[in-house]
N, C-alpha and C. Protein backbone atom coordinates (compact mmCIF):
# COMPACT_ATOMS: atom_id res chain seq x y z
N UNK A 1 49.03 -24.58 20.06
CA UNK A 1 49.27 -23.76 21.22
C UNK A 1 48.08 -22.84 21.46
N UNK A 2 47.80 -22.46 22.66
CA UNK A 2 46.63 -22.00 23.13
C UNK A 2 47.31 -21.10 24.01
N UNK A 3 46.88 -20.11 24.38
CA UNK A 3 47.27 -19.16 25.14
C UNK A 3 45.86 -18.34 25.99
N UNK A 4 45.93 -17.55 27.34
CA UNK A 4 45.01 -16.73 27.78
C UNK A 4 45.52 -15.88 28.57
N UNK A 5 44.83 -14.70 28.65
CA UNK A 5 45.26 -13.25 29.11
C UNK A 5 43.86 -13.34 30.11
N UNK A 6 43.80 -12.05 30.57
CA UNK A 6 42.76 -11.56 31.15
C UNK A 6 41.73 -11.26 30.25
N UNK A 7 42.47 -10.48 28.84
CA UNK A 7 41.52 -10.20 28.06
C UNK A 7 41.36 -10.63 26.96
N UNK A 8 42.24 -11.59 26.80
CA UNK A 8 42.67 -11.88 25.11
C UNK A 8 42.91 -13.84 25.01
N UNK A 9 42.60 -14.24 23.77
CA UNK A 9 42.66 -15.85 23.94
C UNK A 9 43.72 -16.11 22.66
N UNK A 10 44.68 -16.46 22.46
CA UNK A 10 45.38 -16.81 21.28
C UNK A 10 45.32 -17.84 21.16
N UNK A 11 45.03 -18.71 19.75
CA UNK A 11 44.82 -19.94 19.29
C UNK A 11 44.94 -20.29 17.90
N UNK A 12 44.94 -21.52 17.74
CA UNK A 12 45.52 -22.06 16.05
C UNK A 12 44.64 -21.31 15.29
N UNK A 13 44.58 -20.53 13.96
CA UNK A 13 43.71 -20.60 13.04
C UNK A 13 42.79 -21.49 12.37
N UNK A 14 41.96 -21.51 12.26
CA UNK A 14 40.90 -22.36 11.36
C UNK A 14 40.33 -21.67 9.87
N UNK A 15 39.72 -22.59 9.09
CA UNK A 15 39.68 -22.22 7.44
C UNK A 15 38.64 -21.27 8.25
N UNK A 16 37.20 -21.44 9.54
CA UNK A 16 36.53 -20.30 9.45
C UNK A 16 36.96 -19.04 9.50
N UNK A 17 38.52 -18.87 9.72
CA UNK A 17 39.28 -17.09 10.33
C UNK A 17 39.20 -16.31 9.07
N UNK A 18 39.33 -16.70 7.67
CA UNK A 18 39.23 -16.42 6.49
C UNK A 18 39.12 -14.83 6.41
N UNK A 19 37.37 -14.74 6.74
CA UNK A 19 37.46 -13.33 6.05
C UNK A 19 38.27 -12.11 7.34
N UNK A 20 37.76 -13.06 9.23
CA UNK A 20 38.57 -11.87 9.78
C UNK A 20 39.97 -11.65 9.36
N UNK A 21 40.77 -12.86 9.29
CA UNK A 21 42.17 -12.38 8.58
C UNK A 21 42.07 -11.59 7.08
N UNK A 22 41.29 -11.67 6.27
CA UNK A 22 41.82 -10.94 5.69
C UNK A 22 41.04 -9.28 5.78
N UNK A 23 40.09 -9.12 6.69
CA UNK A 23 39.88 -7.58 7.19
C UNK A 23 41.38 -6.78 7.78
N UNK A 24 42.24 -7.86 8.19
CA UNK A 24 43.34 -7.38 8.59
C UNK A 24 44.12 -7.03 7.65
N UNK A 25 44.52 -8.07 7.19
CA UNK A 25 45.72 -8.25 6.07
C UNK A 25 45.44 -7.19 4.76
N UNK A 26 44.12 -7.09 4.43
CA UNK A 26 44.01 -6.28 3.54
C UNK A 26 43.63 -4.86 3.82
N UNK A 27 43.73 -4.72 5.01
CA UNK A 27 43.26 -3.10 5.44
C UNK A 27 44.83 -2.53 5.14
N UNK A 28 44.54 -0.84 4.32
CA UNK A 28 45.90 -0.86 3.93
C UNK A 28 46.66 -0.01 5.16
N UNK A 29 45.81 0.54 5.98
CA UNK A 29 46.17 1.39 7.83
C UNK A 29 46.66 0.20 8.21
N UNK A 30 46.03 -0.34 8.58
CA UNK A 30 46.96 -1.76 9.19
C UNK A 30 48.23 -2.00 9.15
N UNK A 31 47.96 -2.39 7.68
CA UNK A 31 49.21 -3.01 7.01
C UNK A 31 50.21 -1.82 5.95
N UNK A 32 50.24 -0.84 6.70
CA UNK A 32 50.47 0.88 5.95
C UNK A 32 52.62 0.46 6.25
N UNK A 33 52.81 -0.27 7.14
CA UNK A 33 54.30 -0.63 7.27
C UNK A 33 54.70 -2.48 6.56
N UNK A 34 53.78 -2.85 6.25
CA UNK A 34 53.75 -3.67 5.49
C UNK A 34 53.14 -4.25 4.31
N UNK A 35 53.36 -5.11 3.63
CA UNK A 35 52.02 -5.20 2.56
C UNK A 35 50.80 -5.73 2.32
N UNK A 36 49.48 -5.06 2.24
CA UNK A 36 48.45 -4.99 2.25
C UNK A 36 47.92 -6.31 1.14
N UNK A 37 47.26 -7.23 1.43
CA UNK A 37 46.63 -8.39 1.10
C UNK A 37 45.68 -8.32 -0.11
N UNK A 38 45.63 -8.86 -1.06
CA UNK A 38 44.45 -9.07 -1.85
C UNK A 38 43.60 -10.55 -0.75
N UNK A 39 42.29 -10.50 -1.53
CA UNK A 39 41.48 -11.63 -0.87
C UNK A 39 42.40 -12.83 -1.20
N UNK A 40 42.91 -12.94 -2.34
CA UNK A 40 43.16 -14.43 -2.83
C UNK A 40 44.61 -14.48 -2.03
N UNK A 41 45.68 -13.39 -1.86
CA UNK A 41 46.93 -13.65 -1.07
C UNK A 41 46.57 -13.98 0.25
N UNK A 42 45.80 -13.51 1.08
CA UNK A 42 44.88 -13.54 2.40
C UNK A 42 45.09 -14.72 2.53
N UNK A 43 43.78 -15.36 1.77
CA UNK A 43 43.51 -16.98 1.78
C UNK A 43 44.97 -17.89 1.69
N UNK A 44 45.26 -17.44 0.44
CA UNK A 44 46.63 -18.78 0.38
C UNK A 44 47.32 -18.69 1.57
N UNK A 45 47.55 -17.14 1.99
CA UNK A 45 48.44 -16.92 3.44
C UNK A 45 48.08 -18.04 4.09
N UNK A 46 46.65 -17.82 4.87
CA UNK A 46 45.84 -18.24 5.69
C UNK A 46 45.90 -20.15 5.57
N UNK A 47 45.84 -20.71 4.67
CA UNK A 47 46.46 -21.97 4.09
C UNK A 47 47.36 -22.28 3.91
N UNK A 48 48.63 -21.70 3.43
CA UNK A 48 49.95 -22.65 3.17
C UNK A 48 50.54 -22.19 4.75
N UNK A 49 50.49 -21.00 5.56
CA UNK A 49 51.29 -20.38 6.38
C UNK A 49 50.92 -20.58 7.97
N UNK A 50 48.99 -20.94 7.55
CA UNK A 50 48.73 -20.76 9.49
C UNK A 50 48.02 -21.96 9.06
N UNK A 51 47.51 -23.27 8.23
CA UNK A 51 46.95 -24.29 8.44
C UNK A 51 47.79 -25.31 8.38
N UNK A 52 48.30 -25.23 7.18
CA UNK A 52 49.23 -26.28 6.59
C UNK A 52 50.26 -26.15 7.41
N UNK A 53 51.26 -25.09 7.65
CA UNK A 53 52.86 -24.97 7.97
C UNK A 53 52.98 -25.54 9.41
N UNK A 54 53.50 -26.39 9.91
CA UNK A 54 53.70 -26.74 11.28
C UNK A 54 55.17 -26.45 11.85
N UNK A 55 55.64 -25.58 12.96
CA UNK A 55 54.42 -24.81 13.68
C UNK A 55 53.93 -23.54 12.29
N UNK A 56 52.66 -23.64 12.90
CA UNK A 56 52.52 -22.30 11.46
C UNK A 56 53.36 -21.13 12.21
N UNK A 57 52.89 -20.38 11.31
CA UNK A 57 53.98 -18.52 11.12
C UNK A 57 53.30 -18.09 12.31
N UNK A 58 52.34 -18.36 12.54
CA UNK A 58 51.46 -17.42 13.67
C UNK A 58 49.77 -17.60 13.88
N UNK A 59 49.37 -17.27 15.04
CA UNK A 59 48.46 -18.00 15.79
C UNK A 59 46.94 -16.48 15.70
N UNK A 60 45.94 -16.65 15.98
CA UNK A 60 44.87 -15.94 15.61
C UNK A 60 44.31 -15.52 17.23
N UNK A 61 44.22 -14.23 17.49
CA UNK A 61 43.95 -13.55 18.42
C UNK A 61 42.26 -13.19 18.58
N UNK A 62 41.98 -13.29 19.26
CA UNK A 62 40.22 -12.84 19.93
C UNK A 62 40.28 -12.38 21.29
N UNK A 63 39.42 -11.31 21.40
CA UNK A 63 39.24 -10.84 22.94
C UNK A 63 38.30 -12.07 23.14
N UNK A 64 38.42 -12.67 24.45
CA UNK A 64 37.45 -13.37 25.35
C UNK A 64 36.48 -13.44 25.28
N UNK A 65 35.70 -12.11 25.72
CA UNK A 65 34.25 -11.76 25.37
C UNK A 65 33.75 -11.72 23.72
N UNK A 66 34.37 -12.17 23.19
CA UNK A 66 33.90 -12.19 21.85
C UNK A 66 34.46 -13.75 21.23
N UNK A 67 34.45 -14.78 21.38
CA UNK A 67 34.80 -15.95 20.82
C UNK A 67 34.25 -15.91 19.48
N UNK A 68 35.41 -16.04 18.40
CA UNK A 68 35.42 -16.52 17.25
C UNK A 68 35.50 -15.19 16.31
N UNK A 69 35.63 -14.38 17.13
CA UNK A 69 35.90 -12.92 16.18
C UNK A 69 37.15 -12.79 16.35
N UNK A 70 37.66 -12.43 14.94
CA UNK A 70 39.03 -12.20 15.35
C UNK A 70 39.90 -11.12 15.35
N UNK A 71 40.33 -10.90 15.97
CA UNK A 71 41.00 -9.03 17.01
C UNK A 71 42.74 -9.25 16.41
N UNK A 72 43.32 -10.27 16.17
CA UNK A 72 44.46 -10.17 15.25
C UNK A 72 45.25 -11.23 15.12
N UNK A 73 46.70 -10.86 14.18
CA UNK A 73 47.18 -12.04 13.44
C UNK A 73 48.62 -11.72 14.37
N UNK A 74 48.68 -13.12 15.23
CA UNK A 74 50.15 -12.65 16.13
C UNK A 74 51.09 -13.59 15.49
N UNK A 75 52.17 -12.89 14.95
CA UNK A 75 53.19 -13.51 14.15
C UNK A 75 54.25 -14.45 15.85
N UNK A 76 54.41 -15.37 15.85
CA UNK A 76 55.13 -16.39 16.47
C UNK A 76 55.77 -17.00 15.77
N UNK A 77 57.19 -17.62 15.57
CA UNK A 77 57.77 -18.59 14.81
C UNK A 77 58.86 -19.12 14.84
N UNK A 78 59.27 -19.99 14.59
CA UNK A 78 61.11 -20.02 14.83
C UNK A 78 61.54 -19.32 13.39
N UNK A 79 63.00 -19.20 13.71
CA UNK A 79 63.85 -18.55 12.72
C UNK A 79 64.72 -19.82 12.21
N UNK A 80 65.77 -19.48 11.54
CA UNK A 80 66.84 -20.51 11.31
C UNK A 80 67.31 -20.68 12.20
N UNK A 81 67.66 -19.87 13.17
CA UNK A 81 68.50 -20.54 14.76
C UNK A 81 67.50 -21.12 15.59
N UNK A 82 68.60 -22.20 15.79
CA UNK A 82 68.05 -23.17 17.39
C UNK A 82 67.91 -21.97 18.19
N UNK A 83 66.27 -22.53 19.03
CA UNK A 83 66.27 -21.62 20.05
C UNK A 83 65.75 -19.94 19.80
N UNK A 84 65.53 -19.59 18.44
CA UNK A 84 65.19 -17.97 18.56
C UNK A 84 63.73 -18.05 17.80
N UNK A 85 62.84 -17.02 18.38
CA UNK A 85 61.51 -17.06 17.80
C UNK A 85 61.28 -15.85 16.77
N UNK A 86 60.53 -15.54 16.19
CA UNK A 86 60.43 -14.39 16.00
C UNK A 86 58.81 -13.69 16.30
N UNK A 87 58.33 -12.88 17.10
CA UNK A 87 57.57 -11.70 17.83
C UNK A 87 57.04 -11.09 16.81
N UNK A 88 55.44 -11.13 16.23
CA UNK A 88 54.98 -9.82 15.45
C UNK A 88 53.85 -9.63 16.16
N UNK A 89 53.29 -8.75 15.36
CA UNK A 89 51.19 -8.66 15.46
C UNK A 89 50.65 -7.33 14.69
N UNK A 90 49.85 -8.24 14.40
CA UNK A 90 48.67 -7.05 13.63
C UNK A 90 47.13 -7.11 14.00
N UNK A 91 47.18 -5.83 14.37
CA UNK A 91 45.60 -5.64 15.08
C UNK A 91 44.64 -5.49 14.26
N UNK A 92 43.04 -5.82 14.19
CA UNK A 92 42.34 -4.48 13.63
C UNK A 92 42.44 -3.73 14.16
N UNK A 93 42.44 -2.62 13.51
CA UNK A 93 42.18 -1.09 14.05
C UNK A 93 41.31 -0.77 14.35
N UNK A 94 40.41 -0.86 14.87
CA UNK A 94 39.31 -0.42 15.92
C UNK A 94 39.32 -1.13 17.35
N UNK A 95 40.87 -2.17 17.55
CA UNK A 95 41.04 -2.12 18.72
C UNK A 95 42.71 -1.52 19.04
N UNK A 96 43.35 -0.78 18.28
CA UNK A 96 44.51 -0.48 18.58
C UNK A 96 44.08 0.80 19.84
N UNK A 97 45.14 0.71 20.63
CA UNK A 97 45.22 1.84 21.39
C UNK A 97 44.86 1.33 22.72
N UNK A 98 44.46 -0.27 22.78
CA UNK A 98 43.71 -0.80 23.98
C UNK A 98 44.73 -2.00 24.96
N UNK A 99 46.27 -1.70 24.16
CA UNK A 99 46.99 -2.48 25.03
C UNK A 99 47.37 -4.19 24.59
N UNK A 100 46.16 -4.42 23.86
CA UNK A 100 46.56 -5.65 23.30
C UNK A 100 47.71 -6.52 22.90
N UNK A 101 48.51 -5.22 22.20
CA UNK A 101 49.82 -6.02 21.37
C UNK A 101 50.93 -6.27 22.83
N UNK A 102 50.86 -5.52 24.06
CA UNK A 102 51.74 -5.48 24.80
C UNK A 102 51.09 -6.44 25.61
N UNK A 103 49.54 -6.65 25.50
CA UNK A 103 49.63 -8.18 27.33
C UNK A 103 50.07 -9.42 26.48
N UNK A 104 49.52 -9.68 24.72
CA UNK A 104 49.77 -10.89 24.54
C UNK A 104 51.16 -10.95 24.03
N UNK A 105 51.98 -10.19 23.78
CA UNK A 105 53.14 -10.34 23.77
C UNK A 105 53.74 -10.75 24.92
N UNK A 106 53.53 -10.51 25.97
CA UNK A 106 53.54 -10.60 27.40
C UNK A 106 53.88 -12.18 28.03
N UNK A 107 52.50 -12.22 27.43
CA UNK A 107 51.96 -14.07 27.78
C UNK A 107 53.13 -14.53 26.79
N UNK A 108 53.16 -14.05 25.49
CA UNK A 108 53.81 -15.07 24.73
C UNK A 108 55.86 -15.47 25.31
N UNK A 109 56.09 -14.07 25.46
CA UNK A 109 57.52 -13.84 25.97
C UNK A 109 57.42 -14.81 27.27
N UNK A 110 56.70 -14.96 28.19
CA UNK A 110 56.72 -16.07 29.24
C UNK A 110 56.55 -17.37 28.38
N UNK A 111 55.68 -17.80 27.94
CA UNK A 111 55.69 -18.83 27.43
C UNK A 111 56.90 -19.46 26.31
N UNK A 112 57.45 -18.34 25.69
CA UNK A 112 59.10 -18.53 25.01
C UNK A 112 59.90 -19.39 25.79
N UNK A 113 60.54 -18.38 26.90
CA UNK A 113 61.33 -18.53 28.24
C UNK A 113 61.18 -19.41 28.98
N UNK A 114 59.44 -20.03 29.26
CA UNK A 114 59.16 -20.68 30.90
C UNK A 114 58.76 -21.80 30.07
N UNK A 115 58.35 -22.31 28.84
CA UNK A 115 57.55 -23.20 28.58
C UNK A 115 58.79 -23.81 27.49
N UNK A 116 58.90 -23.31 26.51
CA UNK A 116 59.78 -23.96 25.00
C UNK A 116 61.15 -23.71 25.79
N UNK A 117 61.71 -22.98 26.30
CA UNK A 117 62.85 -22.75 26.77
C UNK A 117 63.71 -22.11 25.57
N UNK A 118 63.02 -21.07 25.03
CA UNK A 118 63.87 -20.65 23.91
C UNK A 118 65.08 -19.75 24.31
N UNK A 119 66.45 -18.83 23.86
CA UNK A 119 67.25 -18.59 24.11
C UNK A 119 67.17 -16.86 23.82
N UNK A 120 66.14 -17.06 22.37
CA UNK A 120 65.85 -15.70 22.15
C UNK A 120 64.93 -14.98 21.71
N UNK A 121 63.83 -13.72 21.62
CA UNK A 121 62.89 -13.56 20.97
C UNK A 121 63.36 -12.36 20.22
N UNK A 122 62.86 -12.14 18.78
CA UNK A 122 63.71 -10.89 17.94
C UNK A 122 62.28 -10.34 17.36
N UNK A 123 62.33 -9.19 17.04
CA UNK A 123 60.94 -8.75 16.54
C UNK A 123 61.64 -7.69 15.49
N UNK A 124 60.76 -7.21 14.27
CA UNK A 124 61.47 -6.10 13.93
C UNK A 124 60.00 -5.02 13.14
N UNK A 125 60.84 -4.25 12.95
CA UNK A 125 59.57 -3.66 12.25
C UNK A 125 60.35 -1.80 12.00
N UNK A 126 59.23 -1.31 10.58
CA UNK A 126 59.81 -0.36 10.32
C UNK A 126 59.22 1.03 10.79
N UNK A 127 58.28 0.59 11.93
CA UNK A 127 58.12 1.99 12.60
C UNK A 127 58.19 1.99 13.99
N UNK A 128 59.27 2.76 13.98
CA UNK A 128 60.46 2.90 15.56
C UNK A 128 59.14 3.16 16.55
N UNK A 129 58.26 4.43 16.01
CA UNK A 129 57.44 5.04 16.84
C UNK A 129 56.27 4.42 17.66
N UNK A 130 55.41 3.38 16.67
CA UNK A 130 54.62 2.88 17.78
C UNK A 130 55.26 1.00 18.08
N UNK A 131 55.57 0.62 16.86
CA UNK A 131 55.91 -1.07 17.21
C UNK A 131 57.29 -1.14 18.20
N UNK A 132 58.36 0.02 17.46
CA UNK A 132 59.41 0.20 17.67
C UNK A 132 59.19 0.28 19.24
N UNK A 133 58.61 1.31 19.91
CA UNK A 133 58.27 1.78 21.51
C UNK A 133 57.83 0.54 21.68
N UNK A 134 56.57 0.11 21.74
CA UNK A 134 56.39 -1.40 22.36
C UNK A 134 57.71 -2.47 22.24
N UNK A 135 58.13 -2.64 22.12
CA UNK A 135 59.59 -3.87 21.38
C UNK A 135 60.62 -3.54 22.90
N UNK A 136 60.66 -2.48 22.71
CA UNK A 136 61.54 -1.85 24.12
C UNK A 136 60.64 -1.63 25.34
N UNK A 137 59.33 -1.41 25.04
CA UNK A 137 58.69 -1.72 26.89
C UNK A 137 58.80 -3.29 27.32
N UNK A 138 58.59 -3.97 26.15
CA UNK A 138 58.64 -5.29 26.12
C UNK A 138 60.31 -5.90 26.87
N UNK A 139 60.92 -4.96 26.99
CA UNK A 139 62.20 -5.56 27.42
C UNK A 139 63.28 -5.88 26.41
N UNK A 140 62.77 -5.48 24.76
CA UNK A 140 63.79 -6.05 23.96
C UNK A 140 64.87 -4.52 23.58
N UNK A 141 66.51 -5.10 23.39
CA UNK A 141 66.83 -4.08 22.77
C UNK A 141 67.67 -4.09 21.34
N UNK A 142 67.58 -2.95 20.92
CA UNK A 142 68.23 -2.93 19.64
C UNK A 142 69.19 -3.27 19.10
N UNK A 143 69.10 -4.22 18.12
CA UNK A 143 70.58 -4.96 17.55
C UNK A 143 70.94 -4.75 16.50
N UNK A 144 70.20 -2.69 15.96
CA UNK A 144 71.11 -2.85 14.19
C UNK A 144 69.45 -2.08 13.74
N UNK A 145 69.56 -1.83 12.78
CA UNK A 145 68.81 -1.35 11.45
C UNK A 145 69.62 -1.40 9.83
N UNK A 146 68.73 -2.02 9.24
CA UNK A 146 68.69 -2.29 7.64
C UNK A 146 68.28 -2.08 6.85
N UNK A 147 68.63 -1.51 5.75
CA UNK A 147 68.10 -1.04 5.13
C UNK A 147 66.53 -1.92 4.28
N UNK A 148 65.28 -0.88 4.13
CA UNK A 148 64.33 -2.04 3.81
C UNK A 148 63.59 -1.07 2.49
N UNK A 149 62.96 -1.62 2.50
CA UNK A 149 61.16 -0.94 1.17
C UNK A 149 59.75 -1.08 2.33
N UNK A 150 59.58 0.06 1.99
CA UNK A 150 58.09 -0.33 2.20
C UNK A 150 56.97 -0.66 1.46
N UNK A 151 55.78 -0.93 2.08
CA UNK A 151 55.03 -1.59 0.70
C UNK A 151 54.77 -0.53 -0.06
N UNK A 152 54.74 0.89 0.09
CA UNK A 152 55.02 1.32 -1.65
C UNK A 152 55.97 1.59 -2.62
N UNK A 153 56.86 1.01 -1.99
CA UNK A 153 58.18 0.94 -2.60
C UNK A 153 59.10 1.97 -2.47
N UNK A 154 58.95 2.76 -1.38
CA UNK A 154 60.35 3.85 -0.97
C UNK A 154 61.00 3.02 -0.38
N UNK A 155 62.38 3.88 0.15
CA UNK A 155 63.62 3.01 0.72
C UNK A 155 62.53 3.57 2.52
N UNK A 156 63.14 2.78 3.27
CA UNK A 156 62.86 2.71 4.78
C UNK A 156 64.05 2.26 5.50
N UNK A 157 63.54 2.02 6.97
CA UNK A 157 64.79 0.99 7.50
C UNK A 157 64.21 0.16 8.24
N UNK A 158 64.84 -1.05 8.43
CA UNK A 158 64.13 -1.51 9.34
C UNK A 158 64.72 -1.91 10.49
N UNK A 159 64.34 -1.58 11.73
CA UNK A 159 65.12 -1.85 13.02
C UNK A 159 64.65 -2.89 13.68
N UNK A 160 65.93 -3.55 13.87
CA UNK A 160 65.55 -4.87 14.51
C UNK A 160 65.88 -5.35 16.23
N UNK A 161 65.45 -5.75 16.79
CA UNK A 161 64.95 -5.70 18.32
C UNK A 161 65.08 -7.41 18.75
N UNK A 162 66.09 -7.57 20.17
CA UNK A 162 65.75 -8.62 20.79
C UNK A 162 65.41 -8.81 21.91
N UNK A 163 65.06 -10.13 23.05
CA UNK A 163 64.78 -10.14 24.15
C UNK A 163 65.25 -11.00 24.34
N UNK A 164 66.41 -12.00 25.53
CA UNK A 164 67.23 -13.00 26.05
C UNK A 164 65.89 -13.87 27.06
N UNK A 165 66.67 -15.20 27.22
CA UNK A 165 66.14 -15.52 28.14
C UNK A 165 66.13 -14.89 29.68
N UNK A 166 68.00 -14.41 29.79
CA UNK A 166 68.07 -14.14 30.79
C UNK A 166 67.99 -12.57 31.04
N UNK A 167 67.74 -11.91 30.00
CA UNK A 167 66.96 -10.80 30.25
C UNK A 167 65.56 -10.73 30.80
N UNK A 168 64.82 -11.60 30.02
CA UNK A 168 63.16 -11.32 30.29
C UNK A 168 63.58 -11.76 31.81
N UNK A 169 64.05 -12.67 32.50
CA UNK A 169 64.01 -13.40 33.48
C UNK A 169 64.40 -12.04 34.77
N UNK A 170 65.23 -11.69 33.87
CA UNK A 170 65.75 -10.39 35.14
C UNK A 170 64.64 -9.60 35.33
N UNK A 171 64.11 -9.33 34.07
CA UNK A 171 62.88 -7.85 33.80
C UNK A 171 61.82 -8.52 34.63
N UNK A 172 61.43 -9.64 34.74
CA UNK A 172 60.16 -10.39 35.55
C UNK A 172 60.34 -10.34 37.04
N UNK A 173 61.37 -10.17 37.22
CA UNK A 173 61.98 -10.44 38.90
C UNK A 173 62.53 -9.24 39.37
N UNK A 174 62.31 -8.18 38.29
CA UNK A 174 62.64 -7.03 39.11
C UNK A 174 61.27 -6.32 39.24
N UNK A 175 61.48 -4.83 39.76
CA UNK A 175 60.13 -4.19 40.29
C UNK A 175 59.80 -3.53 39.14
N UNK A 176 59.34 -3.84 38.06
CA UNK A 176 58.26 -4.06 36.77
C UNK A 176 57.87 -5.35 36.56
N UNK A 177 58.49 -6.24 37.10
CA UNK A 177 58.07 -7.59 36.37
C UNK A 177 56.42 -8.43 37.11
C-alpha cells in the first residue's frame, strides 16, 4: 500500500529504513509512552513485523520533499475482528508539532472506509493529552480505559478510541469534512 498527502508519502518499509526506524524507536521522547528500542529490537522489529509479516504492522512515512528519509513509523493493521484496523504513529521529533500525525491519519481513515471497506478504526494510547486530542479531532470516540504500565514500569491507563464507517462518512459530509 502506498499512500500520498500534500505533504507526506506512506509506503512499505525496506531493509534500507533500518537505521531511520530505529532513530525513532529508540529515541526515548518519542517513545517516552511506549517502549524505547535497542538497535537489535529495532532491526528484528523492522524484519519479522514490517518485512516479513503480511500485511505488516505498519507502513514507513517520509515528507515528499525528502524521499527516502524517514519522518515516521505509522502503525496500520488488522486486529482479530473482521473488518477493524488498528491507527498508530510515531514521529521523529523534530517534526512533531507540524500536523503530520493528523493529514496521514486522514488519508489513511479514507482509505479504511472508501478503499478496504473496513467497519472500524480503534487507536489507543496512554496520553489523553496530545495522541488522546488528535484520536477525537480525528472523529474517533471513547470506548473505555484500562488499566496499563508504562515503559518504566508505573501503573498508567490506557484509553482506547474508535472511528465507524458510518461515522467518518457523516464527519466527511458534514461542514468539517
Amino acid at each position: 500500500m502506498e499512500l500520498t498527502t500534500p505533504r507526506l508519502r506512506l509506503r512499505p518499509f525496506t531493509p534500507a529504513d533500518g537505521d531511520g526506524l530505529f532513530a525513532i524507536l529508540g529515541d526515548r521522547e518519542t517513545m517516552a509512552y511506549s517502549f524505547p528500542m535497542t538497535r537489535e529490537e529495532s532491526d528484528s522489529f523492522l524484519e519479522r513485523s514490517l518485512l516479513r509479516r503480511k500485511p505488516p504492522v505498519g507502513y514507513a512515512l517520509e515528507e515528499r520533499e525528502k524521499p527516502g528519509c524517514l519522518a515516521g513509523y505509522v502503525l496500520f493493521c488488522p486486529l482479530d475482528e473482521p473488518g477493524v484496523y488498528e491507527l498508530g504513529w510515531f514521529l521523529r521529533r523534530d517534526l512533531w508539532g507540524r500536523g503530520y500525525a493528523g493529514e496521514i491519519s486522514r488519508a489513511l481513515l479514507d482509505y479504511a472506509f472508501d478503499t478496504l471497506g473496513l467497519r472500524r478504526v480503534e487507536g489507543e494510547t496512554i496520553d489523553p493529552d496530545r495522541a488522546g486530542r488528535l484520536l477525537e479531532k480525528l472523529g474517533m470516540t471513547g470506548l473505555g480505559e484500562t488499566p496499563a504500565t508504562d515503559c518504566q514500569g508505573r501503573p498508567a491507563t490506557m484509553y482506547h478510541y474508535a472511528v465507524t464507517a458510518g461515522q467518518w462518512g457523516e464527519r466527511k459530509g458534514g461542514p468539517d469534512g
